[in-house]
C-alpha atoms as a PDB file:
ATOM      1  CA  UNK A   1       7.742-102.967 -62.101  1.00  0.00           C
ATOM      2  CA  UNK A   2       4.192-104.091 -63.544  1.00  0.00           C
ATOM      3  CA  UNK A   3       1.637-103.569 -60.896  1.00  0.00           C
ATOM      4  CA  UNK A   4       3.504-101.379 -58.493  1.00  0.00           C
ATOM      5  CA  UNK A   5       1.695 -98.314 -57.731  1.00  0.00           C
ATOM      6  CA  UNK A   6       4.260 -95.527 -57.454  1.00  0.00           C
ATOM      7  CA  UNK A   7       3.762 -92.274 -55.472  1.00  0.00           C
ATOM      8  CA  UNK A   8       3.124 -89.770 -57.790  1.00  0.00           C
ATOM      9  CA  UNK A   9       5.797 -87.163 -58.599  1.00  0.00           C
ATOM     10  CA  UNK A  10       6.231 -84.476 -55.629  1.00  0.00           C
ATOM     11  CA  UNK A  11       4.697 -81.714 -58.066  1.00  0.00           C
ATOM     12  CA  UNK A  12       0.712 -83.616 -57.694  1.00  0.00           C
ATOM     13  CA  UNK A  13       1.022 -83.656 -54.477  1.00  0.00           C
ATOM     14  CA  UNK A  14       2.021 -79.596 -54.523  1.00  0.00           C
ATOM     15  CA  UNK A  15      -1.324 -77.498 -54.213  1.00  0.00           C
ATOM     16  CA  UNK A  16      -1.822 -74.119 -53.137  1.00  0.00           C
ATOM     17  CA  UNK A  17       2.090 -73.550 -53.166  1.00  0.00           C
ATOM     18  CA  UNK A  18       2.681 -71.487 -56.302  1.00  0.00           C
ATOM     19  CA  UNK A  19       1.695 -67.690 -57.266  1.00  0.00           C
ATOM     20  CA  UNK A  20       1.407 -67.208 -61.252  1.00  0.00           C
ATOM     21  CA  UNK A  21       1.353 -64.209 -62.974  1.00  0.00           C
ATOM     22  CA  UNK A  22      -1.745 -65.136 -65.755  1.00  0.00           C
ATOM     23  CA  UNK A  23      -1.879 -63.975 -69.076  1.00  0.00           C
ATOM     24  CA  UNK A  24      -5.298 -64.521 -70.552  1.00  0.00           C
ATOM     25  CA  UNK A  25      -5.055 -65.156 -73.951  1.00  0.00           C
ATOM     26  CA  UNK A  26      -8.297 -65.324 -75.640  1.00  0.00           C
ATOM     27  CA  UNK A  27      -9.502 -67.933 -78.012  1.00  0.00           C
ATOM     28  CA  UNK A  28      -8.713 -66.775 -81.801  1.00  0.00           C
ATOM     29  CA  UNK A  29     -10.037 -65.199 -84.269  1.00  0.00           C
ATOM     30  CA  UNK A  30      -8.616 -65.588 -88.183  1.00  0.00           C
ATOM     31  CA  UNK A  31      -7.281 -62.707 -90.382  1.00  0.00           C
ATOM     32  CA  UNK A  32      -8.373 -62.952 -94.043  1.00  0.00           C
ATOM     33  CA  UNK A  33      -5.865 -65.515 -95.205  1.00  0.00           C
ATOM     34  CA  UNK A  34      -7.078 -67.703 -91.934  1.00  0.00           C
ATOM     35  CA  UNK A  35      -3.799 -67.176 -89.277  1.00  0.00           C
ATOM     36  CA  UNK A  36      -5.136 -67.425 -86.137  1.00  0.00           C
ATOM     37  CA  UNK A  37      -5.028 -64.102 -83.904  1.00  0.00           C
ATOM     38  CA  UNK A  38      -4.693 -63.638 -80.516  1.00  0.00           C
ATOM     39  CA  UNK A  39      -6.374 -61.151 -77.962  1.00  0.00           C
ATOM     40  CA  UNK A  40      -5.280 -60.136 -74.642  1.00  0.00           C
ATOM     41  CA  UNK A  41      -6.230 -56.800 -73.184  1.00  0.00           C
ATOM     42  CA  UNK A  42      -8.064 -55.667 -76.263  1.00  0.00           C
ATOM     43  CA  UNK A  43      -5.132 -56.311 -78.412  1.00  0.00           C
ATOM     44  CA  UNK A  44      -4.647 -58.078 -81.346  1.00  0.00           C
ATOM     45  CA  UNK A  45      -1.430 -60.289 -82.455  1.00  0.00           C
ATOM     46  CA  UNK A  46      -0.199 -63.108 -84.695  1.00  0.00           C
ATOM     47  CA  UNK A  47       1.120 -66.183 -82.839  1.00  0.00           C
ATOM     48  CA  UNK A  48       4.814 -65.495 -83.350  1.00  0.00           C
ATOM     49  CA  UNK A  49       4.681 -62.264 -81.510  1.00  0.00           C
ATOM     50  CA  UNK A  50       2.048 -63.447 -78.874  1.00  0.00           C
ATOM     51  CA  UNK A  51       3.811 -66.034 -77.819  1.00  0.00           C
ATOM     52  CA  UNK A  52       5.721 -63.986 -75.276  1.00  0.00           C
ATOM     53  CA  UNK A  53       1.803 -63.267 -73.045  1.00  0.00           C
ATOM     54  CA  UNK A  54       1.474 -67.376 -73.661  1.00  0.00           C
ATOM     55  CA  UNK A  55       3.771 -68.346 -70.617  1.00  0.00           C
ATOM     56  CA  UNK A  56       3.126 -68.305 -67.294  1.00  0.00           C
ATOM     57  CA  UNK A  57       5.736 -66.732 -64.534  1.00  0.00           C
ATOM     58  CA  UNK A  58       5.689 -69.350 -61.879  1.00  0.00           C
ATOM     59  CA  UNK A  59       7.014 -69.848 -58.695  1.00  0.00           C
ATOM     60  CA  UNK A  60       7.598 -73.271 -57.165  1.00  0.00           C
ATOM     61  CA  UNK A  61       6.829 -77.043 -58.879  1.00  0.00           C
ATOM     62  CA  UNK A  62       3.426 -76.709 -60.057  1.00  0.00           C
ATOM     63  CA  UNK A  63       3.085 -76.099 -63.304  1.00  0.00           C
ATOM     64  CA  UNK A  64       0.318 -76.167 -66.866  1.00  0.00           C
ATOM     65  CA  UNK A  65       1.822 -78.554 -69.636  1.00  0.00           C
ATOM     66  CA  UNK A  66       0.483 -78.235 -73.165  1.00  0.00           C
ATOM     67  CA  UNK A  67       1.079 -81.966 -74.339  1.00  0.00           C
ATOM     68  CA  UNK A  68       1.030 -82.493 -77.636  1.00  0.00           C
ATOM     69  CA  UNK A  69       1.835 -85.560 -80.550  1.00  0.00           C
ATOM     70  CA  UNK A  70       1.927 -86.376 -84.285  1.00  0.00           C
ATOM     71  CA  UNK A  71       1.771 -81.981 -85.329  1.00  0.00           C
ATOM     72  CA  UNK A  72       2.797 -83.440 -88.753  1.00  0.00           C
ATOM     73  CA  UNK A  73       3.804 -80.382 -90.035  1.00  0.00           C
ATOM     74  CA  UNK A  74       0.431 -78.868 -90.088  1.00  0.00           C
ATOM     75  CA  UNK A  75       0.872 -75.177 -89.329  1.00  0.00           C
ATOM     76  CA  UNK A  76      -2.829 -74.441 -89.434  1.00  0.00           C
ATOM     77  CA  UNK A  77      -3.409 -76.991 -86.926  1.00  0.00           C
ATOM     78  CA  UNK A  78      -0.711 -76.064 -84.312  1.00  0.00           C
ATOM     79  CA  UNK A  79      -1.531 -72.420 -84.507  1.00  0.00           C
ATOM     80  CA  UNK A  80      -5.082 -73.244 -83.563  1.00  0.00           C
ATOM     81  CA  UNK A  81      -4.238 -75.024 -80.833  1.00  0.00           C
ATOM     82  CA  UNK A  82      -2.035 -72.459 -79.160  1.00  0.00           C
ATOM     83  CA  UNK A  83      -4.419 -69.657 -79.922  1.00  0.00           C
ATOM     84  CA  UNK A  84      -7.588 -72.328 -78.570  1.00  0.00           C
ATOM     85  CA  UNK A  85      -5.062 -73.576 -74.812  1.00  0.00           C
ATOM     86  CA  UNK A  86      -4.441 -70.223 -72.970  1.00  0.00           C
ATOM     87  CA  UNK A  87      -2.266 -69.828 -70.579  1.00  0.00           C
ATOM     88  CA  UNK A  88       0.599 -72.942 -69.812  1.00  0.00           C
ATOM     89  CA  UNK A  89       3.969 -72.848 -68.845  1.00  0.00           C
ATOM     90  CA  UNK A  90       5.627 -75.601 -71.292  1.00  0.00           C
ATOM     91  CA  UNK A  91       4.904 -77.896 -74.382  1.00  0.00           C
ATOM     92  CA  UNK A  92       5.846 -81.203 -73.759  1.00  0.00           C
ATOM     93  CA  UNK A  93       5.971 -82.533 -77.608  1.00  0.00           C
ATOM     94  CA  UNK A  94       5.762 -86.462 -78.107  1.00  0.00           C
ATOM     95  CA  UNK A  95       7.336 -86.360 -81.908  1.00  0.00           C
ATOM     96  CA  UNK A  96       6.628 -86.405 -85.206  1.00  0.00           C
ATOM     97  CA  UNK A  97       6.752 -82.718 -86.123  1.00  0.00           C
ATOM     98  CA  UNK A  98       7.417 -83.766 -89.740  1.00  0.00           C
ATOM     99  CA  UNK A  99       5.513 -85.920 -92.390  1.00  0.00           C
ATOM    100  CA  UNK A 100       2.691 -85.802 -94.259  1.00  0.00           C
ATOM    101  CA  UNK A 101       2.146 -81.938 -93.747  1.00  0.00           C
ATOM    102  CA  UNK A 102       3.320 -79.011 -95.643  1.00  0.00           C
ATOM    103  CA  UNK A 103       5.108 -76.932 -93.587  1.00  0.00           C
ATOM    104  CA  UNK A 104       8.147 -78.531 -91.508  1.00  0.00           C
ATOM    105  CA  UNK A 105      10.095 -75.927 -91.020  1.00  0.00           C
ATOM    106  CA  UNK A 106       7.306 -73.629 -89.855  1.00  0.00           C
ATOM    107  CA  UNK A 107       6.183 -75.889 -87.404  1.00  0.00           C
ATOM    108  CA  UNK A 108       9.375 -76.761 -85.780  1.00  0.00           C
ATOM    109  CA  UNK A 109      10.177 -73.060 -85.881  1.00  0.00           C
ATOM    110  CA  UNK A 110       6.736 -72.274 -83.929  1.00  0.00           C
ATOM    111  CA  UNK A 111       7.772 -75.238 -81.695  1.00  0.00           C
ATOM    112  CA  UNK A 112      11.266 -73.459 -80.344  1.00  0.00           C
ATOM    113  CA  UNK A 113       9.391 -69.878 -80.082  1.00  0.00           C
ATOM    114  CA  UNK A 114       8.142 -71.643 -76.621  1.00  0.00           C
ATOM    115  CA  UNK A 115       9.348 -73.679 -73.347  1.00  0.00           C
ATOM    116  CA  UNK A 116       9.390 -76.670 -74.514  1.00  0.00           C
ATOM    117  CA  UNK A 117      10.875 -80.809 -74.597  1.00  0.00           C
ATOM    118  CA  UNK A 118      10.137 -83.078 -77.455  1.00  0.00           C
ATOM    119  CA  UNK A 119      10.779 -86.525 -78.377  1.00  0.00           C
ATOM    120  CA  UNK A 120      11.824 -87.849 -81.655  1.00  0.00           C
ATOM    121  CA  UNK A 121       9.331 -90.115 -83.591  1.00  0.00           C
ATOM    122  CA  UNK A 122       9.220 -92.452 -86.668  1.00  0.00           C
ATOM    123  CA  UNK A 123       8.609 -89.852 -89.374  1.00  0.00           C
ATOM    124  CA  UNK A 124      11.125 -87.789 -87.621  1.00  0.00           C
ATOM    125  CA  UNK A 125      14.033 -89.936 -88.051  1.00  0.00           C
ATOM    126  CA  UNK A 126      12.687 -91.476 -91.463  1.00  0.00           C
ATOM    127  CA  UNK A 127      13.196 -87.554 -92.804  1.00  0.00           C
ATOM    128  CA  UNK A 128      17.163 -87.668 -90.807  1.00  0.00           C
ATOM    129  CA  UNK A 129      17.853 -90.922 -92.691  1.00  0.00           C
ATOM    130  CA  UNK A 130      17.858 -92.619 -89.577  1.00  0.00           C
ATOM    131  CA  UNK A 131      15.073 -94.872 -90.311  1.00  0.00           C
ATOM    132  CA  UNK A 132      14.203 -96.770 -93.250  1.00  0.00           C
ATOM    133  CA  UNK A 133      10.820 -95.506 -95.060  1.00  0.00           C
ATOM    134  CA  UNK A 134      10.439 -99.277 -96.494  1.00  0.00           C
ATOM    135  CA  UNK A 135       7.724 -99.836 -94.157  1.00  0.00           C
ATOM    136  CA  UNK A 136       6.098 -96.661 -95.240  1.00  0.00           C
ATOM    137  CA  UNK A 137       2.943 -96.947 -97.305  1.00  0.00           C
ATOM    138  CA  UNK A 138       3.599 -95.147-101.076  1.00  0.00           C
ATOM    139  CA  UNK A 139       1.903 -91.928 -99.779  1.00  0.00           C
ATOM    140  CA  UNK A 140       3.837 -91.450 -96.268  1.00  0.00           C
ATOM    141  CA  UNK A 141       7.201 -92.614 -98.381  1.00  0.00           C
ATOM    142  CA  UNK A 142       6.813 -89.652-101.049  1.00  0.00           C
ATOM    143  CA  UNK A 143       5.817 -87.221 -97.956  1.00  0.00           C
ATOM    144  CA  UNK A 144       9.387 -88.153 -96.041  1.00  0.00           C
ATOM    145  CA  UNK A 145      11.126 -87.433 -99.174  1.00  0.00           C
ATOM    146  CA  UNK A 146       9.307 -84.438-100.250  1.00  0.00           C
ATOM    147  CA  UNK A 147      10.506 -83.255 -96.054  1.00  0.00           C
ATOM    148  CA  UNK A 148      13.988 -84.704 -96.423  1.00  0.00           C
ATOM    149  CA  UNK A 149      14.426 -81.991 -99.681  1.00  0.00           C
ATOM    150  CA  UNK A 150      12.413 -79.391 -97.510  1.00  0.00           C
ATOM    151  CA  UNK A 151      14.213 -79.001 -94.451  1.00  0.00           C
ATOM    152  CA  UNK A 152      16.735 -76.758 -93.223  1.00  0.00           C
ATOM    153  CA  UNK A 153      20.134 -77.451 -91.831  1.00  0.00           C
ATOM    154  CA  UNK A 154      19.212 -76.074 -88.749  1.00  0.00           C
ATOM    155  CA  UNK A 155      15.834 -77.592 -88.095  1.00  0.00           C
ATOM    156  CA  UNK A 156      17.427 -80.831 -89.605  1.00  0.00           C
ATOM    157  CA  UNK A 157      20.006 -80.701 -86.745  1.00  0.00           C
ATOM    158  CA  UNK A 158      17.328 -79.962 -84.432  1.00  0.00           C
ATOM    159  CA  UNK A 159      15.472 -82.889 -85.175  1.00  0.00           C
ATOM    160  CA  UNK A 160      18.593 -84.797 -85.392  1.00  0.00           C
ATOM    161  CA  UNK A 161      19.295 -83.774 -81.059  1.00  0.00           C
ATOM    162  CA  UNK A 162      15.492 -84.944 -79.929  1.00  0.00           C
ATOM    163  CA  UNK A 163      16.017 -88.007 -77.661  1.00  0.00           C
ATOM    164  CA  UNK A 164      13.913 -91.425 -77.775  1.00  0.00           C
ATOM    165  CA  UNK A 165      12.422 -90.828 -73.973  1.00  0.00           C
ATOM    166  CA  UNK A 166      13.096 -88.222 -71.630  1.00  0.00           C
ATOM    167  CA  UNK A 167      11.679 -87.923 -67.927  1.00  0.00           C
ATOM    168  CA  UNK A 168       9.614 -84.716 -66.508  1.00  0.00           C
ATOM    169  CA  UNK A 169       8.253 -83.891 -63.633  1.00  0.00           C
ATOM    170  CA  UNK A 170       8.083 -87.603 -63.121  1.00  0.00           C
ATOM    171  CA  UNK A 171       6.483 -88.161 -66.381  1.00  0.00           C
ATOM    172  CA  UNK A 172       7.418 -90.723 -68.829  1.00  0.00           C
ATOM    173  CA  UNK A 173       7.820 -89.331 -72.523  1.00  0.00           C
ATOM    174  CA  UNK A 174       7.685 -91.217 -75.832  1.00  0.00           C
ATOM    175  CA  UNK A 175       6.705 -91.383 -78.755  1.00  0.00           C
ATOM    176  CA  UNK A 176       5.630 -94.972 -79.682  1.00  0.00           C
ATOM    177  CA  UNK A 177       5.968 -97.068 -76.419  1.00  0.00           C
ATOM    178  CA  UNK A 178       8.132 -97.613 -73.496  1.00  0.00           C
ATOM    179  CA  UNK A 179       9.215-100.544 -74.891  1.00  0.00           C
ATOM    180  CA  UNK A 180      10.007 -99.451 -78.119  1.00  0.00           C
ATOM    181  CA  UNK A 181      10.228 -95.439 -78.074  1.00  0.00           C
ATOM    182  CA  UNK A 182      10.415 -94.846 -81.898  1.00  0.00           C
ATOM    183  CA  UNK A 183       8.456 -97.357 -83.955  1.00  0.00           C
ATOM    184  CA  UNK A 184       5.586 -99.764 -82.039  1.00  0.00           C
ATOM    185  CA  UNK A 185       2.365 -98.937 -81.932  1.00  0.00           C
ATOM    186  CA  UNK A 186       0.157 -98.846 -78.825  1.00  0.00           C
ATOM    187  CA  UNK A 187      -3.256 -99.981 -80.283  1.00  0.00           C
ATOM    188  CA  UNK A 188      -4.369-103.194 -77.891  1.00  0.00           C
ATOM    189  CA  UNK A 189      -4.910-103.519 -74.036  1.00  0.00           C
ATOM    190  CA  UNK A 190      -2.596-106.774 -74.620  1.00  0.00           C
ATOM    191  CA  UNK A 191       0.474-104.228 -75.757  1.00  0.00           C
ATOM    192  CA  UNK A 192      -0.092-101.563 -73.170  1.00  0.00           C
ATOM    193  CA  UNK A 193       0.161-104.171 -70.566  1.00  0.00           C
ATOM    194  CA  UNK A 194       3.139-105.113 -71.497  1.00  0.00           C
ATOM    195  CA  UNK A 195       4.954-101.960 -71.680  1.00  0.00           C
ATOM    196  CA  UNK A 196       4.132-101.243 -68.139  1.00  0.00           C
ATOM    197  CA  UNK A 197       7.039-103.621 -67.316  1.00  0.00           C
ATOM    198  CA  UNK A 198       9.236-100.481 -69.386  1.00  0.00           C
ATOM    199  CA  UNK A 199       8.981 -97.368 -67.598  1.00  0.00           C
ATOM    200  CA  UNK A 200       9.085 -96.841 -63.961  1.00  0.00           C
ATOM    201  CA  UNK A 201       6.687 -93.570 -63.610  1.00  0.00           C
ATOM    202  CA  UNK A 202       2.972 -93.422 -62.474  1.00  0.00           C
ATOM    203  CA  UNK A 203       2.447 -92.061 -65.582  1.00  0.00           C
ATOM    204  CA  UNK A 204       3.657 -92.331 -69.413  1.00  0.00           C
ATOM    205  CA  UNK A 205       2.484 -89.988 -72.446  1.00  0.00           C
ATOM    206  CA  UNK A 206       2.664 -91.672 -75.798  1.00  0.00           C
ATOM    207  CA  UNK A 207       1.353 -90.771 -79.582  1.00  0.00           C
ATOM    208  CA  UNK A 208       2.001 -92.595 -82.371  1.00  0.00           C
ATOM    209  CA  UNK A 209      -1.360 -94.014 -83.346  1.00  0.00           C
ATOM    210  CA  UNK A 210      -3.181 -90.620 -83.622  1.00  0.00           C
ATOM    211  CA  UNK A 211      -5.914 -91.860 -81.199  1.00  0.00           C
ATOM    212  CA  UNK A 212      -6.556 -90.479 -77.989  1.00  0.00           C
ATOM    213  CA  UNK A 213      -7.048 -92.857 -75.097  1.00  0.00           C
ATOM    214  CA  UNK A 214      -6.142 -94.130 -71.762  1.00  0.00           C
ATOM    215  CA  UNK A 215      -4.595 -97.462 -71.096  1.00  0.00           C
ATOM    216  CA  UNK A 216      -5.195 -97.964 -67.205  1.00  0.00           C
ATOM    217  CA  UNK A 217      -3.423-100.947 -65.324  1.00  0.00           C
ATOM    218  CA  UNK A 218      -5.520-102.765 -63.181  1.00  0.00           C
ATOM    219  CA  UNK A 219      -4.531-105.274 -60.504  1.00  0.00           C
ATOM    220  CA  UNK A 220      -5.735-109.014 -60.340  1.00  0.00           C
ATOM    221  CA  UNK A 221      -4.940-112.134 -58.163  1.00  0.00           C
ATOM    222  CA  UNK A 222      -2.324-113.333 -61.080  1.00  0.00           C
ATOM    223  CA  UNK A 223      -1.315-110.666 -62.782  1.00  0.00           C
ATOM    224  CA  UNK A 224      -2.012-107.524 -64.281  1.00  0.00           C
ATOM    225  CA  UNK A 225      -4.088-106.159 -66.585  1.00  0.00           C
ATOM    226  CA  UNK A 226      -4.885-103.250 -68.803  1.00  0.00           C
ATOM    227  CA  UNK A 227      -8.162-101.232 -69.785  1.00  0.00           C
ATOM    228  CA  UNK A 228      -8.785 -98.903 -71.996  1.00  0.00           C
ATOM    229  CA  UNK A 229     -10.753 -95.726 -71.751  1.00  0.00           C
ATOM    230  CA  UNK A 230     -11.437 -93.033 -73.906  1.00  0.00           C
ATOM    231  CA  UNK A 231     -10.228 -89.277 -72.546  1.00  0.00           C
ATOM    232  CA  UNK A 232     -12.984 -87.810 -71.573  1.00  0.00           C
ATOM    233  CA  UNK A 233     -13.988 -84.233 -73.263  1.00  0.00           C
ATOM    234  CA  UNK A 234     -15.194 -81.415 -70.825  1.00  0.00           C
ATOM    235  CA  UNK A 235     -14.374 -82.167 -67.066  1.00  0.00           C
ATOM    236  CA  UNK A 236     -10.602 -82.845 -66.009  1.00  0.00           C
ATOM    237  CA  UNK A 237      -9.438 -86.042 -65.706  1.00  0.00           C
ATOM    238  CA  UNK A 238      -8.672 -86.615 -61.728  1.00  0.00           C
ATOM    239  CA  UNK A 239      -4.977 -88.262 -62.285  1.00  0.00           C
ATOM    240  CA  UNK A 240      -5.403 -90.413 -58.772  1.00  0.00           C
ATOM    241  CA  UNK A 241      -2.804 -92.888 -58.222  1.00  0.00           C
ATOM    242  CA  UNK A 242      -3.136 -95.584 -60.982  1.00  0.00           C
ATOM    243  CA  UNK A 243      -0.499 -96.333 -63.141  1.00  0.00           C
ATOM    244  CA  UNK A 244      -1.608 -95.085 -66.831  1.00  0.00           C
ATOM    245  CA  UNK A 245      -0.208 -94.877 -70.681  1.00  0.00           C
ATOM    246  CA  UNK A 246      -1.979 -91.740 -71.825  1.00  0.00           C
ATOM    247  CA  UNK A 247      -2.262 -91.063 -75.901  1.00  0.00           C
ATOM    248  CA  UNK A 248      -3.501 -86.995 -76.303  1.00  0.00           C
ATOM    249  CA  UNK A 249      -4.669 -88.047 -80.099  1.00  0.00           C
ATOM    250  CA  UNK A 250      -2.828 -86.191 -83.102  1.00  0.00           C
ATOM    251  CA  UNK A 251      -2.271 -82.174 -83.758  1.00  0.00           C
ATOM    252  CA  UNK A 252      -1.993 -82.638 -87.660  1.00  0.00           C
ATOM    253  CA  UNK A 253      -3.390 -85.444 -88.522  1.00  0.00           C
ATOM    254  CA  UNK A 254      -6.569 -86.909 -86.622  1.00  0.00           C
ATOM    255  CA  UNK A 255      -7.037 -90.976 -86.926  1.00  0.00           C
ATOM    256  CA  UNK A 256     -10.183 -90.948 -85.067  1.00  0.00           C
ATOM    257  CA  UNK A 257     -12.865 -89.898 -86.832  1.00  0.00           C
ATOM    258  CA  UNK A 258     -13.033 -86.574 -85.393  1.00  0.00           C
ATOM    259  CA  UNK A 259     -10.411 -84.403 -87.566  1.00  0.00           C
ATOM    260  CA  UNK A 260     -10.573 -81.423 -85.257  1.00  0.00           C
ATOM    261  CA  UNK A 261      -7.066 -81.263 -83.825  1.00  0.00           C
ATOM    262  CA  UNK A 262      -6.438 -82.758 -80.449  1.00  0.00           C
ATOM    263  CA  UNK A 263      -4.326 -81.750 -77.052  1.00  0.00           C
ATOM    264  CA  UNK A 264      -4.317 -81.684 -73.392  1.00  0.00           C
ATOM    265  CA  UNK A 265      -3.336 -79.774 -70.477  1.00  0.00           C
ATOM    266  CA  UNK A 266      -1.630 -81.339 -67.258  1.00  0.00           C
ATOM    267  CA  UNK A 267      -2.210 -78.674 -64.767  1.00  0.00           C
ATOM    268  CA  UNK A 268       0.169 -80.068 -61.798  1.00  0.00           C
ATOM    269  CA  UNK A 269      -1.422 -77.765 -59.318  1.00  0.00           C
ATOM    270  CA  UNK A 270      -4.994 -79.485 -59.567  1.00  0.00           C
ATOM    271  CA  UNK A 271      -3.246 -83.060 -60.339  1.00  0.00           C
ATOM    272  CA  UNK A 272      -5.749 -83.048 -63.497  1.00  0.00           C
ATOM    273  CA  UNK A 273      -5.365 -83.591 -67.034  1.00  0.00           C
ATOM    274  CA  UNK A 274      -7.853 -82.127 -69.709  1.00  0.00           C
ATOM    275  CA  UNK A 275      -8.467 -83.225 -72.910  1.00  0.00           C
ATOM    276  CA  UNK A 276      -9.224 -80.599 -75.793  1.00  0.00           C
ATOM    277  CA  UNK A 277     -10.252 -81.149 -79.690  1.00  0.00           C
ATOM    278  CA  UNK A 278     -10.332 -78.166 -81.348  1.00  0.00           C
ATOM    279  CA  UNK A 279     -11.764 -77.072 -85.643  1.00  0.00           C
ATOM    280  CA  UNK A 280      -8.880 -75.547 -87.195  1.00  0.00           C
ATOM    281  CA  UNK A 281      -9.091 -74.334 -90.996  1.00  0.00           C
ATOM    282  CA  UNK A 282      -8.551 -77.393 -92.759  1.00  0.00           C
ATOM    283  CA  UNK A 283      -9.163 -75.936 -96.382  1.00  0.00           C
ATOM    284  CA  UNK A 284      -5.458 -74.121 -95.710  1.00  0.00           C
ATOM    285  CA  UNK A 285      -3.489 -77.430 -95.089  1.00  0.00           C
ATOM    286  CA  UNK A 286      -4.921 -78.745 -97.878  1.00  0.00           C
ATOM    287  CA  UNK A 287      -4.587 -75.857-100.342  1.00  0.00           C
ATOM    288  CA  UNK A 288      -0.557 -75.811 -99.011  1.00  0.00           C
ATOM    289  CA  UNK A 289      -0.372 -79.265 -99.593  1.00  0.00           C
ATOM    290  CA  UNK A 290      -2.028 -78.989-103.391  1.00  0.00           C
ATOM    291  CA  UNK A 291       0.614 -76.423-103.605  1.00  0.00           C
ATOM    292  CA  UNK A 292       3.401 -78.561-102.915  1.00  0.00           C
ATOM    293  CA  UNK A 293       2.152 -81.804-104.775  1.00  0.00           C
ATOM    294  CA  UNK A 294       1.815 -84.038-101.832  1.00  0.00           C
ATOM    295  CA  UNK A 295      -0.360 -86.997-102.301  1.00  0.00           C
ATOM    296  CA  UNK A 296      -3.641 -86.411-102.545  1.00  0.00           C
ATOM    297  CA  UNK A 297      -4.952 -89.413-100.107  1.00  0.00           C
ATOM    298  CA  UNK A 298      -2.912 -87.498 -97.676  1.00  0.00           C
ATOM    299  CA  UNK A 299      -5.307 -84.522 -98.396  1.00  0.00           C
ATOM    300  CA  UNK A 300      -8.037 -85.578 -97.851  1.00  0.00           C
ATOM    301  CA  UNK A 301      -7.644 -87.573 -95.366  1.00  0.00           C
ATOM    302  CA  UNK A 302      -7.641 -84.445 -93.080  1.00  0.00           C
ATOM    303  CA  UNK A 303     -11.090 -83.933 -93.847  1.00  0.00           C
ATOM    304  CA  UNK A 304     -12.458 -87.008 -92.382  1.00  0.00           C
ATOM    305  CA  UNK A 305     -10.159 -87.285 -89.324  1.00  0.00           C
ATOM    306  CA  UNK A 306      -8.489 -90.725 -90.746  1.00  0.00           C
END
């Protein structure tokens, strides 16, 4: 209900209640062709056999969630952010593994090597057939059917299983908006305010625009009303106990200026979220993507974060 402040879920209110076994892993370091490399202990590893030190053994509800959105199949990009976040216990994906990007398969691969839930998104279903690319500009249209021919049975029929919205930890997930989990856009205070009257959680992640930023309900006389505010870089973000719509930014494909790959980190323990951007080698996405003939608006674009 639109203006109700709901208790938050049991695991904020959890501190000091759960023992972890830690794994530091080490930001990276690139091999010659660029892969990211892990260290831990003095030992060096790719991310497909590191990924077993990237988990945490917990005890209890609290818990680290990588959240991520829009990956795009950008291999480059995703690998630097799991060699940049550490230690977590689960990704919590918000769709759109495919489009645009090079490597599908690779990236949905490197998705189910962890813990992990995911929503479906737009360019998701567009490469299923499930969703008309009509309303794709000429550049995103020749990208979904470039993926449609690319992608494997099984990651097909993995994409084909994600679900519109799914509820965590008393989380709300989606990909575009409450309201409308596959296709609408959050972009105005004037939409976010209305999808508060569409999920029933303190708290819902979204991606979809590629822009990361907080939509915070506030209370008034009449009715409610929404602010935005950007996710601030550096010190965690205190969750409190207002009702938010929370957009990480994009993986693969930046929209914001900044085209440094974006995530965060909801550590339930310390009821915090914090924000991350982090360079990844660009140069390789686009060399992969010159490779496969993709458009080359969709190229460059990387470089400018847009």
């Amino acid at each position: 209900m639109v203006g109700r402040s709901l208790n938050r879920s049991a695991s904020l209110n959890l501190k000091n209640v759960v023992s972890y076994y830690r794994v530091r892993v080490c930001r990276s370091s690139s091999t010659r062709d660029g892969r990211p490399v892990y260290k831990d202990a003095g030992k060096r590893s790719q991310v497909s056999t590191a990924r077993k030190q990237c988990m945490l053994y917990s005890k209890g509800f609290a818990m680290r969630y990588l959240i991520l959105s829009d990956i795009h199949a950008n291999l480059a990009a995703f690998d630097a952010v799991l060699a940049d976040v550490g230690h977590f216990d689960k990704i919590w994906c918000l769709g759109d593994m495919v489009g645009y990007g090079p490597q599908p398969n690779e990236c949905i691969e490197r998705l189910r090597e962890f813990p992990h839930i995911c929503v479906a998104g737009n360019h998701d279903w567009a490469a299923l057939g499930k969703l008309s690319d009509s309303d794709f500009n000429p550049d995103a249209q020749w990208a979904c059917r470039w993926t449609q021919e690319k992608l494997s049975p099984e990651n097909f029929e993995y994409l084909d299983n994600l679900p519109m919205t799914l509820i965590e930890e008393g989380f709300t997930l989606v990909h575009g908006s409450p309201r409308q989990p596959i296709w609408e856009y959050i972009l105005y205070p004037s939409i976010a305010t209305s999808n508060f009257a569409y999920f029933d959680t303190q708290i819902c992640f979204v991606g979809h625009t590629h822009t990361p930023v907080i939509f915070r309900y506030e209370h008034s006389d009449s009715d409610g009303t929404c602010l935005p505010f950007p996710l601030p870089q550096g010190n965690p973000l205190s969750l409190g106990e207002e009702r938010m719509i929370i957009n990480p930014g994009s993986v693969g494909q930046p929209r914001d200026g900044d085209p440094r790959a974006s995530y965060a980190i909801l550590d339930t323990d310390e009821a915090t979220l914090q924000y991350h951007r982090i360079p990844y080698p660009i140069e390789i996405t686009q060399r992969e993507m010159m490779e496969e003939g993709l458009p080359i608006r969709l190229i460059a674009r990387l470089g400018y974060g847009w």
